[in-house]
PDB file of N, CA and C in Angstrom:
ATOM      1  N   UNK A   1      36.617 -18.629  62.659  1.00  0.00           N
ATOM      2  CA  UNK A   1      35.670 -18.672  61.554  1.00  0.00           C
ATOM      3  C   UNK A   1      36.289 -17.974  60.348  1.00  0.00           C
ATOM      4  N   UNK A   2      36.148 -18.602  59.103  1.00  0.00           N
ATOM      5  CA  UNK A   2      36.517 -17.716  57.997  1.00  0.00           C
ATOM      6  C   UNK A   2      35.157 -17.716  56.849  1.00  0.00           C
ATOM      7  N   UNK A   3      35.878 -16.798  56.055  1.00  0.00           N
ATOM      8  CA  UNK A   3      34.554 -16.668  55.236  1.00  0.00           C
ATOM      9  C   UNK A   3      35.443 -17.289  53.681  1.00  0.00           C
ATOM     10  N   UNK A   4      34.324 -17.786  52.874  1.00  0.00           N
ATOM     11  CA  UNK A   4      35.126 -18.678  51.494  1.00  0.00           C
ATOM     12  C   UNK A   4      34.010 -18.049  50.189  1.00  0.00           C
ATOM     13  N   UNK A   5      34.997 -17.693  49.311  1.00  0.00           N
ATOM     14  CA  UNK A   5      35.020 -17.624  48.157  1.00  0.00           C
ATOM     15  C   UNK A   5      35.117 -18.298  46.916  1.00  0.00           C
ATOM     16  N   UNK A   6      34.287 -19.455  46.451  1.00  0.00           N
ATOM     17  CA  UNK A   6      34.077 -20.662  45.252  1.00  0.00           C
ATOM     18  C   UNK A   6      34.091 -20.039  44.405  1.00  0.00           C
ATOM     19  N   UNK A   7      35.364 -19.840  42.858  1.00  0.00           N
ATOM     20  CA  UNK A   7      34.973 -19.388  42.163  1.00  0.00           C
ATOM     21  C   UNK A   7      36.380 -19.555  41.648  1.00  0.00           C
ATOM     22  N   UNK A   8      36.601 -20.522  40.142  1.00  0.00           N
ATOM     23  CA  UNK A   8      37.459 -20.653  39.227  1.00  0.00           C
ATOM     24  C   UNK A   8      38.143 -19.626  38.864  1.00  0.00           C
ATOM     25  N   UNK A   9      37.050 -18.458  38.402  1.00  0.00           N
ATOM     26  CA  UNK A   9      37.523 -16.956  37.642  1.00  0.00           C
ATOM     27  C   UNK A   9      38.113 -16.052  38.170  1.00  0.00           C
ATOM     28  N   UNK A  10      37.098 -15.326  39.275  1.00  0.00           N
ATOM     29  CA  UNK A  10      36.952 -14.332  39.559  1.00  0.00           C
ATOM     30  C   UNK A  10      38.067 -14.248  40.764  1.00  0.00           C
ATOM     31  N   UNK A  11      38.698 -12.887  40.647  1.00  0.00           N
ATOM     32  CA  UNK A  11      39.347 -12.314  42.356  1.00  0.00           C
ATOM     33  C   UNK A  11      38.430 -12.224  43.157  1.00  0.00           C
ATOM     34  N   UNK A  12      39.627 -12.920  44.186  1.00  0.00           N
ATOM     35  CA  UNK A  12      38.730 -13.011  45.822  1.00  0.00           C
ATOM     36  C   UNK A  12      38.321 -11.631  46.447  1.00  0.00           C
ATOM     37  N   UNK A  13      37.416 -11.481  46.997  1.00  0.00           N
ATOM     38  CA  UNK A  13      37.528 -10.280  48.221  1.00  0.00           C
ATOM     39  C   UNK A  13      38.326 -10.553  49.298  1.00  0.00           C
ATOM     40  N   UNK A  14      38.665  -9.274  49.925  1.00  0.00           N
ATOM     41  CA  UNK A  14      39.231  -9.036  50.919  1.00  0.00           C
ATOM     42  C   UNK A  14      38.429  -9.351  51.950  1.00  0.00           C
ATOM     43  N   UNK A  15      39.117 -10.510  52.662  1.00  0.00           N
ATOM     44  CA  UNK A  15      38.546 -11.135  53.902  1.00  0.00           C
ATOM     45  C   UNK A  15      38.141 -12.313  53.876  1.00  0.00           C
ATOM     46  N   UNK A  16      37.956 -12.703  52.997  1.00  0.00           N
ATOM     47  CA  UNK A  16      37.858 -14.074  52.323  1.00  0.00           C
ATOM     48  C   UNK A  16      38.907 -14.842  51.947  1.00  0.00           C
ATOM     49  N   UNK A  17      38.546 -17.070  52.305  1.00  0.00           N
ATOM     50  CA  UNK A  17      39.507 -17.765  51.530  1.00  0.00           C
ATOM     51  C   UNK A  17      38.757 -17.858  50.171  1.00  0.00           C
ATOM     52  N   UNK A  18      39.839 -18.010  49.305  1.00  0.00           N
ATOM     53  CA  UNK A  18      39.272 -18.483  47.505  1.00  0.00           C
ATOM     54  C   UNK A  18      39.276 -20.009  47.341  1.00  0.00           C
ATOM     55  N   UNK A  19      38.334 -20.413  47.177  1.00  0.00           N
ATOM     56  CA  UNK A  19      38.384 -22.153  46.583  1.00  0.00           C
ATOM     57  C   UNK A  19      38.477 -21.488  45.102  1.00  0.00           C
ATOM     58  N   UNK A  20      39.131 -22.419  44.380  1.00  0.00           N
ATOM     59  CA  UNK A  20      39.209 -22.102  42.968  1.00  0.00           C
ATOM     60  C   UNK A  20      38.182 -23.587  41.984  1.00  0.00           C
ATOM     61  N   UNK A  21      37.913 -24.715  43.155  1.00  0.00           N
ATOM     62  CA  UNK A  21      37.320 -25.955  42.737  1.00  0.00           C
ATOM     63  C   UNK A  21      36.041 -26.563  43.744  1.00  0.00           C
ATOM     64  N   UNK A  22      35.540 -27.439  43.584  1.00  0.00           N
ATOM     65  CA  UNK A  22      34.445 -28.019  44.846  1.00  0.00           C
ATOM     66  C   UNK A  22      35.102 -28.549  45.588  1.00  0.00           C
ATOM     67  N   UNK A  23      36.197 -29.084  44.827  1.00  0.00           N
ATOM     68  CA  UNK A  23      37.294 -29.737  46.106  1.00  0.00           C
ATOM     69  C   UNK A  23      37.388 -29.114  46.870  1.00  0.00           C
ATOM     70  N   UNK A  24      38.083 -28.158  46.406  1.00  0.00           N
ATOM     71  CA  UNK A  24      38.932 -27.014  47.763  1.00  0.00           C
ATOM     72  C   UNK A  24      37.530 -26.321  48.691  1.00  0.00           C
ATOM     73  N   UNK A  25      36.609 -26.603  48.211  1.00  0.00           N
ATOM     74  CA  UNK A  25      35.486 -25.655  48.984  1.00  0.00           C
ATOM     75  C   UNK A  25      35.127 -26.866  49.937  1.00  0.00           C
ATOM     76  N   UNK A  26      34.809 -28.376  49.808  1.00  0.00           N
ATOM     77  CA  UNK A  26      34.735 -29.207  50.437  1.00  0.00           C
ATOM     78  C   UNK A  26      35.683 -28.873  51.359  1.00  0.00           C
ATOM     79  N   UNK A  27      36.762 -29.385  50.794  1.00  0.00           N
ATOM     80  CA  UNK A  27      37.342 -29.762  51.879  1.00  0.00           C
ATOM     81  C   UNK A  27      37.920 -28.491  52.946  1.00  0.00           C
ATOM     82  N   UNK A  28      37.606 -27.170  52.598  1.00  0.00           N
ATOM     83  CA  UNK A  28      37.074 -26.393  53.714  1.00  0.00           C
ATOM     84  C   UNK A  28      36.291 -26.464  54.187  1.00  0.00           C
ATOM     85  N   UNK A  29      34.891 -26.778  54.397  1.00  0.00           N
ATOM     86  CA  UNK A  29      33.911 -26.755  54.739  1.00  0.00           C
ATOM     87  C   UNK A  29      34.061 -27.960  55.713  1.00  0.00           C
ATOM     88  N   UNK A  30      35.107 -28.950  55.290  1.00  0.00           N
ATOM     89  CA  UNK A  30      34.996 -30.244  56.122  1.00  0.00           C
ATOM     90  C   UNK A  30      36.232 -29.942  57.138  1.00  0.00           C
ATOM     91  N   UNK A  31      36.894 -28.458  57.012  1.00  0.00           N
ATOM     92  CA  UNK A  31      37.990 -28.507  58.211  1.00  0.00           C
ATOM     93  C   UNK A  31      37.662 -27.277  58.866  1.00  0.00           C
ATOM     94  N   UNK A  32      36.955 -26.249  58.204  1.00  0.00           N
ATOM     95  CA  UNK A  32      36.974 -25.274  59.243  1.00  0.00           C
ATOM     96  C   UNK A  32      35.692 -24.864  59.437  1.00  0.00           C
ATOM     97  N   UNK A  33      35.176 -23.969  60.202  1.00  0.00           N
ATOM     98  CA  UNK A  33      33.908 -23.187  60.756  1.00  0.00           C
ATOM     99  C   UNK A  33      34.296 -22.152  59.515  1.00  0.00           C
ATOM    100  N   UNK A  34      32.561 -22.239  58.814  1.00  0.00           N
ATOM    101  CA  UNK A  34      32.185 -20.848  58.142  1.00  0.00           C
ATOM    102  C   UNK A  34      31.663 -19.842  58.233  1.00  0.00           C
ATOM    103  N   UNK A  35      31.724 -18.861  58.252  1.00  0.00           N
ATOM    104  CA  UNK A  35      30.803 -17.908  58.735  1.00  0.00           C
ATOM    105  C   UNK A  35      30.008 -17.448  56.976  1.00  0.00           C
ATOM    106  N   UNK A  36      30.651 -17.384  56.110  1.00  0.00           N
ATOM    107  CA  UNK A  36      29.915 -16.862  55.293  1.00  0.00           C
ATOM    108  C   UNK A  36      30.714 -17.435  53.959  1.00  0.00           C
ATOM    109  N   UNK A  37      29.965 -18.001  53.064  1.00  0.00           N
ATOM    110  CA  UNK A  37      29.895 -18.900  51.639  1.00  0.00           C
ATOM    111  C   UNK A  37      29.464 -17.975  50.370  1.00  0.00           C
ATOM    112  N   UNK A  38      30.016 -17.899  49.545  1.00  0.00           N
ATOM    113  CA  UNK A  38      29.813 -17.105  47.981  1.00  0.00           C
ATOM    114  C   UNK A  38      29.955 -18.479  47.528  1.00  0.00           C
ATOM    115  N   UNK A  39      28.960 -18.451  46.814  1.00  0.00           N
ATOM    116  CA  UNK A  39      29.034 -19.841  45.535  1.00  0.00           C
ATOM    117  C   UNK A  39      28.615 -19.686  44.056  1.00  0.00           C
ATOM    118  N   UNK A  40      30.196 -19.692  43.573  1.00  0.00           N
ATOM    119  CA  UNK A  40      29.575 -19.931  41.989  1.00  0.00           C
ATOM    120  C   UNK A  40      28.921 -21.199  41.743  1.00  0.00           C
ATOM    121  N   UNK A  41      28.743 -21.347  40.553  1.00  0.00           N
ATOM    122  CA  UNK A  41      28.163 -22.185  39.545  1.00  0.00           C
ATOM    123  C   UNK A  41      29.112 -23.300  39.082  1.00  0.00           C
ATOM    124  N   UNK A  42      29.308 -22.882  37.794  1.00  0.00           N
ATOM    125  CA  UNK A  42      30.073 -23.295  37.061  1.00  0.00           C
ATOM    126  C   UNK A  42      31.652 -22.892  37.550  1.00  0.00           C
ATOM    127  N   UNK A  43      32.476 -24.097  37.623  1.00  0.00           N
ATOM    128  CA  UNK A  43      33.657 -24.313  37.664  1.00  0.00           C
ATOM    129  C   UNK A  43      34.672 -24.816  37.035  1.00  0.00           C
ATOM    130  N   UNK A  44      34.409 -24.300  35.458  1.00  0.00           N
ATOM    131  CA  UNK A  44      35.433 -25.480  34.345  1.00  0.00           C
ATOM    132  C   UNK A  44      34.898 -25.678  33.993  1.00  0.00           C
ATOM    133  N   UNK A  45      35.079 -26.616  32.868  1.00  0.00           N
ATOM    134  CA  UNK A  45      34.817 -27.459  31.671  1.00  0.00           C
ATOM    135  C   UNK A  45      34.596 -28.632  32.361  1.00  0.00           C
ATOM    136  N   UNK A  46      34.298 -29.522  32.319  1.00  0.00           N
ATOM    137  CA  UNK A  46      33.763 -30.790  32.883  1.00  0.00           C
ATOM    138  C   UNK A  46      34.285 -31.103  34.291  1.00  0.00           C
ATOM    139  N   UNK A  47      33.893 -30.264  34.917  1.00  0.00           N
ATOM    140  CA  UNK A  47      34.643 -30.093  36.673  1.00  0.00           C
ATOM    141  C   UNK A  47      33.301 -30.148  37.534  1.00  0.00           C
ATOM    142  N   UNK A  48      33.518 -30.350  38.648  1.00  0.00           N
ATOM    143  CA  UNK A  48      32.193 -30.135  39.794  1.00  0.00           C
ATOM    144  C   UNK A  48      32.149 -28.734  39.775  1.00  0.00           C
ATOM    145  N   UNK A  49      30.474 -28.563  39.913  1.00  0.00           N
ATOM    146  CA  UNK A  49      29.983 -27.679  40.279  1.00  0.00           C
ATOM    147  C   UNK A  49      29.749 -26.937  41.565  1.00  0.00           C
ATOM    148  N   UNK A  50      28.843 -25.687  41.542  1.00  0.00           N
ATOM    149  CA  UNK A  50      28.612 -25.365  43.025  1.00  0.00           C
ATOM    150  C   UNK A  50      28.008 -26.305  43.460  1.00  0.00           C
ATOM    151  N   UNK A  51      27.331 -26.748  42.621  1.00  0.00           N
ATOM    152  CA  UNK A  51      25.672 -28.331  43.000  1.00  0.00           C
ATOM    153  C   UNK A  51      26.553 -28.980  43.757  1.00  0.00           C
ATOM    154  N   UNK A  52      27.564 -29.386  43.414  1.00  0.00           N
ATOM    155  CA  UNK A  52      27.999 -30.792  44.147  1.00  0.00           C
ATOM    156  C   UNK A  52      28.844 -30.183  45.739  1.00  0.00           C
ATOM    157  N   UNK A  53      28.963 -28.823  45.944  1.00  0.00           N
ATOM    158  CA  UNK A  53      28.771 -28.469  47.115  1.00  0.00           C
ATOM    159  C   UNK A  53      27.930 -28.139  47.953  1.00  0.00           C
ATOM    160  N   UNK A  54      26.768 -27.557  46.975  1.00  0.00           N
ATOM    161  CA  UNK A  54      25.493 -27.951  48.020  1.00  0.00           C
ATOM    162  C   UNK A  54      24.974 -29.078  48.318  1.00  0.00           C
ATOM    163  N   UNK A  55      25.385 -30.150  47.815  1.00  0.00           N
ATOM    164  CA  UNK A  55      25.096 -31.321  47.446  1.00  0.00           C
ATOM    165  C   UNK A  55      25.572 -31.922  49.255  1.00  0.00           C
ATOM    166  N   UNK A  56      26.845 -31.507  49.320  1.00  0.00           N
ATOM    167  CA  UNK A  56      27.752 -31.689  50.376  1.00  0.00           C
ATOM    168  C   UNK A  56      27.327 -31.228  51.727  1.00  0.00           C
ATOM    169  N   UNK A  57      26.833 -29.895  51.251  1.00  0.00           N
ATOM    170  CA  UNK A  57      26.770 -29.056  52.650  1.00  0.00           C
ATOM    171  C   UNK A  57      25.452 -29.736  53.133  1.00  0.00           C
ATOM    172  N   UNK A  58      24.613 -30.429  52.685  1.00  0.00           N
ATOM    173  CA  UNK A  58      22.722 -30.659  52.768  1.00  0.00           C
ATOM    174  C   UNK A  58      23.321 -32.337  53.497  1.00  0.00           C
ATOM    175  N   UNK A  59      24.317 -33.041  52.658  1.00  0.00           N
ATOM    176  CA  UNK A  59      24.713 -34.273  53.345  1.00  0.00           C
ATOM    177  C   UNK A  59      25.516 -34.700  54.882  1.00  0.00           C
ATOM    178  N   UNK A  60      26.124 -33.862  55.028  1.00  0.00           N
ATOM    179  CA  UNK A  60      27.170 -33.264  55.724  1.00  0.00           C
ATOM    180  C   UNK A  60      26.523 -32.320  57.231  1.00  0.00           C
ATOM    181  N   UNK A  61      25.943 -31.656  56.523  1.00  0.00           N
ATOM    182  CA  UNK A  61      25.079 -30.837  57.415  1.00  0.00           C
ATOM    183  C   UNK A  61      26.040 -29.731  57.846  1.00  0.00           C
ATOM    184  N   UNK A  62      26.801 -29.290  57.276  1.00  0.00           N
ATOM    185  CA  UNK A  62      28.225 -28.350  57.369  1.00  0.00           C
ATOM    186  C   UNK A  62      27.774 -27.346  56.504  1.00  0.00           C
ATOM    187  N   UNK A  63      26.571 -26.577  57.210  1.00  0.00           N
ATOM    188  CA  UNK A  63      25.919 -24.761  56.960  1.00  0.00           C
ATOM    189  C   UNK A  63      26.856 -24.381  57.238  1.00  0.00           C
ATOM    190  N   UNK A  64      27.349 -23.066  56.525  1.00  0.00           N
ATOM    191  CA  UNK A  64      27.828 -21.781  56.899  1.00  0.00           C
ATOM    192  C   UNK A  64      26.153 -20.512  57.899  1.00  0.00           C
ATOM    193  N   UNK A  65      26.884 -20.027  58.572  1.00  0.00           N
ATOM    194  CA  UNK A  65      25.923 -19.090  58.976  1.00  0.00           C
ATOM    195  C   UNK A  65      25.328 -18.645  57.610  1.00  0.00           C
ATOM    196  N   UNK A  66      26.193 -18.048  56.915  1.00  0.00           N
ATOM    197  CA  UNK A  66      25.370 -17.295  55.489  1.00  0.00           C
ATOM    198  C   UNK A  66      26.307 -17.794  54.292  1.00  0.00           C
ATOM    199  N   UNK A  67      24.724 -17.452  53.329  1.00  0.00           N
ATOM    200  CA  UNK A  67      25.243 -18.138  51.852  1.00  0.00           C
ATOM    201  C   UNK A  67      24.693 -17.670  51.186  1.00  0.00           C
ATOM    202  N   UNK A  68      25.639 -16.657  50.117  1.00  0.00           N
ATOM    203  CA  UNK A  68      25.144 -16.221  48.975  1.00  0.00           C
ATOM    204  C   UNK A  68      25.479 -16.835  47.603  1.00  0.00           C
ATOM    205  N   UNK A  69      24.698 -16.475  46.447  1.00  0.00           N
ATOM    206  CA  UNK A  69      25.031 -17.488  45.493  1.00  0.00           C
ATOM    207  C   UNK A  69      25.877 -15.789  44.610  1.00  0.00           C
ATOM    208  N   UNK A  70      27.029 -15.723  44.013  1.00  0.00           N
ATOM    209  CA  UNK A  70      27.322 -14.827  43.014  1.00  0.00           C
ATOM    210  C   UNK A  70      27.862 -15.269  41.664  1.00  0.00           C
ATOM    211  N   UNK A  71      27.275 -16.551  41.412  1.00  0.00           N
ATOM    212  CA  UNK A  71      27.569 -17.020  40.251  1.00  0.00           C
ATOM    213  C   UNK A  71      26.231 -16.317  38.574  1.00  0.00           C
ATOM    214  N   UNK A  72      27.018 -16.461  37.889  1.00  0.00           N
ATOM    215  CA  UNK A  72      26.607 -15.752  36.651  1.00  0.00           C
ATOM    216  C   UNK A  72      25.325 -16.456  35.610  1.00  0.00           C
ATOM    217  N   UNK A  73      25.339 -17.747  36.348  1.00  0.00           N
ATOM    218  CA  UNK A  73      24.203 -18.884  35.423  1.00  0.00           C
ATOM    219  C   UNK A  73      22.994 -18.645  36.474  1.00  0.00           C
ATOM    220  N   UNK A  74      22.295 -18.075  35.682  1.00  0.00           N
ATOM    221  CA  UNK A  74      20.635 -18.322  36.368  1.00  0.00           C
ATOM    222  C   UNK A  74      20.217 -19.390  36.741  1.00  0.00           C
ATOM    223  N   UNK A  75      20.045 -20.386  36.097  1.00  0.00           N
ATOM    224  CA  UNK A  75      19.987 -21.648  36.667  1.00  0.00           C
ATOM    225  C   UNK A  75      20.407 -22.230  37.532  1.00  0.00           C
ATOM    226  N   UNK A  76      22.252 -21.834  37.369  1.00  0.00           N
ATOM    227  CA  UNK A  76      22.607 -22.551  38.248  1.00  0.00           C
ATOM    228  C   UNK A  76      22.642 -22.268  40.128  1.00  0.00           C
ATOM    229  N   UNK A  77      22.216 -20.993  39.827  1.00  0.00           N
ATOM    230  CA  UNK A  77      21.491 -19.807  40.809  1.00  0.00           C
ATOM    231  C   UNK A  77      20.922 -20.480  41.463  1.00  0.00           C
ATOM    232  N   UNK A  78      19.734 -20.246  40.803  1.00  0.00           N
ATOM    233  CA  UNK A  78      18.219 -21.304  41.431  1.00  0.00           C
ATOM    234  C   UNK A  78      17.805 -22.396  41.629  1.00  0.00           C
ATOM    235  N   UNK A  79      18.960 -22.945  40.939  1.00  0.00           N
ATOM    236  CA  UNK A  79      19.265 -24.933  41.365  1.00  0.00           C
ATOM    237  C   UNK A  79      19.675 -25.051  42.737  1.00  0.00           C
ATOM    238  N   UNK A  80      21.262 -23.788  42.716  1.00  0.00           N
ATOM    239  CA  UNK A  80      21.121 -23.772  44.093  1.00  0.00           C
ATOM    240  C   UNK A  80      20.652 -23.567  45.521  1.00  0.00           C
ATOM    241  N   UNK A  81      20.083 -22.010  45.183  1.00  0.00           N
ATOM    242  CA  UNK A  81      19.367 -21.618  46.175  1.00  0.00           C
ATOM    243  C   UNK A  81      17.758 -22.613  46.329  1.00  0.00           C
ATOM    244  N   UNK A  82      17.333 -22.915  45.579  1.00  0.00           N
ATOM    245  CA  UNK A  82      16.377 -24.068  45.676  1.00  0.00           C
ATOM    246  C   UNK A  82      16.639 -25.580  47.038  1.00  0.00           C
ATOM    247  N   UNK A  83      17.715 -26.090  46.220  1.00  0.00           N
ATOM    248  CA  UNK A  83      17.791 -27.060  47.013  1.00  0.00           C
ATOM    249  C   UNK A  83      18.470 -26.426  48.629  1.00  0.00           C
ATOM    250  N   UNK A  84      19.245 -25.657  48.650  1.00  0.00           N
ATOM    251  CA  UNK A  84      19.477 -25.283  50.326  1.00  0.00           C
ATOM    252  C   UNK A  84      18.280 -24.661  50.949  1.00  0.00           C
ATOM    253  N   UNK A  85      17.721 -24.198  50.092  1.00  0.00           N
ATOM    254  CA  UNK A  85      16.075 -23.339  50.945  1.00  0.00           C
ATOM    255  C   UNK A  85      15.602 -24.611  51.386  1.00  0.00           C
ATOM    256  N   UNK A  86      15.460 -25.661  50.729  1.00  0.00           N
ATOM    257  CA  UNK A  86      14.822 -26.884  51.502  1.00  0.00           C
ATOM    258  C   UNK A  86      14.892 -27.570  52.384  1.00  0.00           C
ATOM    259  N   UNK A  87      16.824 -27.344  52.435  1.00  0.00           N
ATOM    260  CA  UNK A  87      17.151 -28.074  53.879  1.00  0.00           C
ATOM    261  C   UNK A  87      18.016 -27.165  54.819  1.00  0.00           C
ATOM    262  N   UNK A  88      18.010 -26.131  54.985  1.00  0.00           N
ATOM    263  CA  UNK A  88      18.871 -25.467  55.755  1.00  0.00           C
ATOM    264  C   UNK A  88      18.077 -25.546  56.842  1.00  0.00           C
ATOM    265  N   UNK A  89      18.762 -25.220  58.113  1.00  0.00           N
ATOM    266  CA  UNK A  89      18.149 -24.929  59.441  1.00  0.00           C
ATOM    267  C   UNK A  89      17.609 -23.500  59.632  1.00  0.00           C
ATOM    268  N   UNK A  90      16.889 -23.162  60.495  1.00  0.00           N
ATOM    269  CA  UNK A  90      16.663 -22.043  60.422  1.00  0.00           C
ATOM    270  C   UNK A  90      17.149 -20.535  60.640  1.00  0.00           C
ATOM    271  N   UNK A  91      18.322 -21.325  61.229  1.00  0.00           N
ATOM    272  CA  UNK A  91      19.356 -20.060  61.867  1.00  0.00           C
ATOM    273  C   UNK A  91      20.389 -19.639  60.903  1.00  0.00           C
ATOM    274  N   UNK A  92      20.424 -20.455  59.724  1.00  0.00           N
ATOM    275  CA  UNK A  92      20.995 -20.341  58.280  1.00  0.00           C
ATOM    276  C   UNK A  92      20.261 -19.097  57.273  1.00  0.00           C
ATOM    277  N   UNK A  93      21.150 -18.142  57.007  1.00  0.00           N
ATOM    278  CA  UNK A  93      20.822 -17.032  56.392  1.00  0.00           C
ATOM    279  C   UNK A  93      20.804 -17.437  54.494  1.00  0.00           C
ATOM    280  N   UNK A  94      20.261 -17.404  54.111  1.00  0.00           N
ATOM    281  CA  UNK A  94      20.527 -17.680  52.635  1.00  0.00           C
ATOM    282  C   UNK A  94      20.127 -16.987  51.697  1.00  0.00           C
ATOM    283  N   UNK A  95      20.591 -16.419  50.619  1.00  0.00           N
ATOM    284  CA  UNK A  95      20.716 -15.149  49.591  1.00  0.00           C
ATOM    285  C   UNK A  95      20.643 -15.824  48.218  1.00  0.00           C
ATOM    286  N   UNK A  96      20.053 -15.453  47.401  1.00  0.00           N
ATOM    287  CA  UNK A  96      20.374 -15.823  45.569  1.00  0.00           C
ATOM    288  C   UNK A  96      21.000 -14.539  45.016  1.00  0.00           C
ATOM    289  N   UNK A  97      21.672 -13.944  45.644  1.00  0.00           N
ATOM    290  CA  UNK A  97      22.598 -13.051  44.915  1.00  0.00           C
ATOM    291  C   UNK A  97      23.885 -12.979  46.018  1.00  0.00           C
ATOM    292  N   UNK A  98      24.946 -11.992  45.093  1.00  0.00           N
ATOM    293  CA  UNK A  98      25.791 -11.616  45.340  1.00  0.00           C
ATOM    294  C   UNK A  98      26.035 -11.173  46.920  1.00  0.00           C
ATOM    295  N   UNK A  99      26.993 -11.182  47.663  1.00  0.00           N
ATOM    296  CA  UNK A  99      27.409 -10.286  48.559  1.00  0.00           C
ATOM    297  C   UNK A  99      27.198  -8.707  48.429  1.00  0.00           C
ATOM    298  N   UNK A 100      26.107  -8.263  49.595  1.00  0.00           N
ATOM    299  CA  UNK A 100      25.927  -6.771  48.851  1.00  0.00           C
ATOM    300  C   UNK A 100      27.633  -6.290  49.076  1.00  0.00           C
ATOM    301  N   UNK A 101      27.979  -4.648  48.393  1.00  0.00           N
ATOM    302  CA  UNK A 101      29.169  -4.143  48.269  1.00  0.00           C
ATOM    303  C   UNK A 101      29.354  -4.071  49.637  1.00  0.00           C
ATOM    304  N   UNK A 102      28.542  -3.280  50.017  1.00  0.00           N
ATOM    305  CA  UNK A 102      28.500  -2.214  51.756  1.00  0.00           C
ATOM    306  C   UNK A 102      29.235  -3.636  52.690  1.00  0.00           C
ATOM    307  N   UNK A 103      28.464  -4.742  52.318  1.00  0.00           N
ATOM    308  CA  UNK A 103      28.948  -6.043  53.289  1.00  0.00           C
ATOM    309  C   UNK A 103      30.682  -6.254  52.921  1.00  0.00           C
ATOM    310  N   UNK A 104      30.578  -6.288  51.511  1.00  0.00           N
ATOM    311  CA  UNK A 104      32.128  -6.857  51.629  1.00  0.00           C
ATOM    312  C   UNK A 104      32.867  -5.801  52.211  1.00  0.00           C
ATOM    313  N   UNK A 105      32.954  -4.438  52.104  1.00  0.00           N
ATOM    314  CA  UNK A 105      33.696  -3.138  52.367  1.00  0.00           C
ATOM    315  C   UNK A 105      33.702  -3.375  53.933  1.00  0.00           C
ATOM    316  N   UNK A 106      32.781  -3.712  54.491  1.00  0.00           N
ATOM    317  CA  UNK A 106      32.845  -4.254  56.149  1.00  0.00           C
ATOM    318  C   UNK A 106      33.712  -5.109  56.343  1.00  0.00           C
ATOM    319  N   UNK A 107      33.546  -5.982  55.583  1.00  0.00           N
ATOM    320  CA  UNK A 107      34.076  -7.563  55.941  1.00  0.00           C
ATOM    321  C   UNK A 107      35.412  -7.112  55.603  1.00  0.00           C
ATOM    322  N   UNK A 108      35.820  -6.960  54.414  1.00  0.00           N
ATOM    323  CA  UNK A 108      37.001  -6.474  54.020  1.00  0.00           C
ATOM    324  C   UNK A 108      38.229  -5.323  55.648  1.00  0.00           C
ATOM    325  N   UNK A 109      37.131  -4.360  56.037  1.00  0.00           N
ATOM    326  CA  UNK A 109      37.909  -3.331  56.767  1.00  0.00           C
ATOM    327  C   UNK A 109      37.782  -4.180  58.413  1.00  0.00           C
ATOM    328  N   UNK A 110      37.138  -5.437  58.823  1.00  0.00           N
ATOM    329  CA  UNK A 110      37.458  -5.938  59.555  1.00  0.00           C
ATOM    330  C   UNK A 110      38.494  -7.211  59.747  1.00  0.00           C
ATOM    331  N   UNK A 111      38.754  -7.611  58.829  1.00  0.00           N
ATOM    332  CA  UNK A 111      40.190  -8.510  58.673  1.00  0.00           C
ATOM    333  C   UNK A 111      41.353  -7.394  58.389  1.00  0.00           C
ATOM    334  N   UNK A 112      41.332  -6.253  57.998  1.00  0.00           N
ATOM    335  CA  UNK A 112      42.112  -5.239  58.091  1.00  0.00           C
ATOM    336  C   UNK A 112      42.650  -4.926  59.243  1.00  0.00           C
ATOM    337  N   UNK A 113      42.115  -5.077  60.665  1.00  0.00           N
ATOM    338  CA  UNK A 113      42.046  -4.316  61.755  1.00  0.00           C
ATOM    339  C   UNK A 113      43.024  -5.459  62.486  1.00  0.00           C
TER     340      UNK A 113
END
């Protein structure tokens, strides 16, 4: 299981893969087991969005155990967390914010080990 990081801008955490596009987050999502999803928003200038990975994960049916959204657009926040609240299963953990710190500092000191 790995945990993935969607996000054009920002440095990855420790313990995490980085998609830098929807591509690259697809097509993780379509090769490996997730345990845990950060999803920005916005990805570029006229590029796919996080949408069109939730878009994926709801079609697909390829949940991560957990999914937080840490992207910076409110909207695009609640666009997301909206539409996965609707179809996730129930054993699917889902967040409209960030990875708390305390979690990544875990996550981080257990790929350390």
């Amino acid at each position: 299981m790995i945990n993935v990081f969607l996000d054009d801008y920002r440095a990855c955490p420790a313990g995490f893969v980085l998609a830098r596009s929807a591509d690259e987050c697809i097509m993780l999502l379509q090769e490996c087991d997730i345990a845990i999803l950060s999803l920005d928003y916005d990805l570029g200038w006229d590029q796919p969005t996080g949408m069109d990975v939730v878009r994926f994960i709801i079609a697909s049916q390829r949940f991560p155990q957990e999914i937080y959204m840490h992207s910076s657009s409110f909207e695009g926040r609640r666009g997301m967390y909206e539409l996965l609240y609707q179809s996730k299963p129930d054993k699917v953990e889902l967040y409209g914010s960030p990875v708390p710190y305390a979690r990544l500092t875990a996550i981080a000191n257990t790929r350390e080990e």
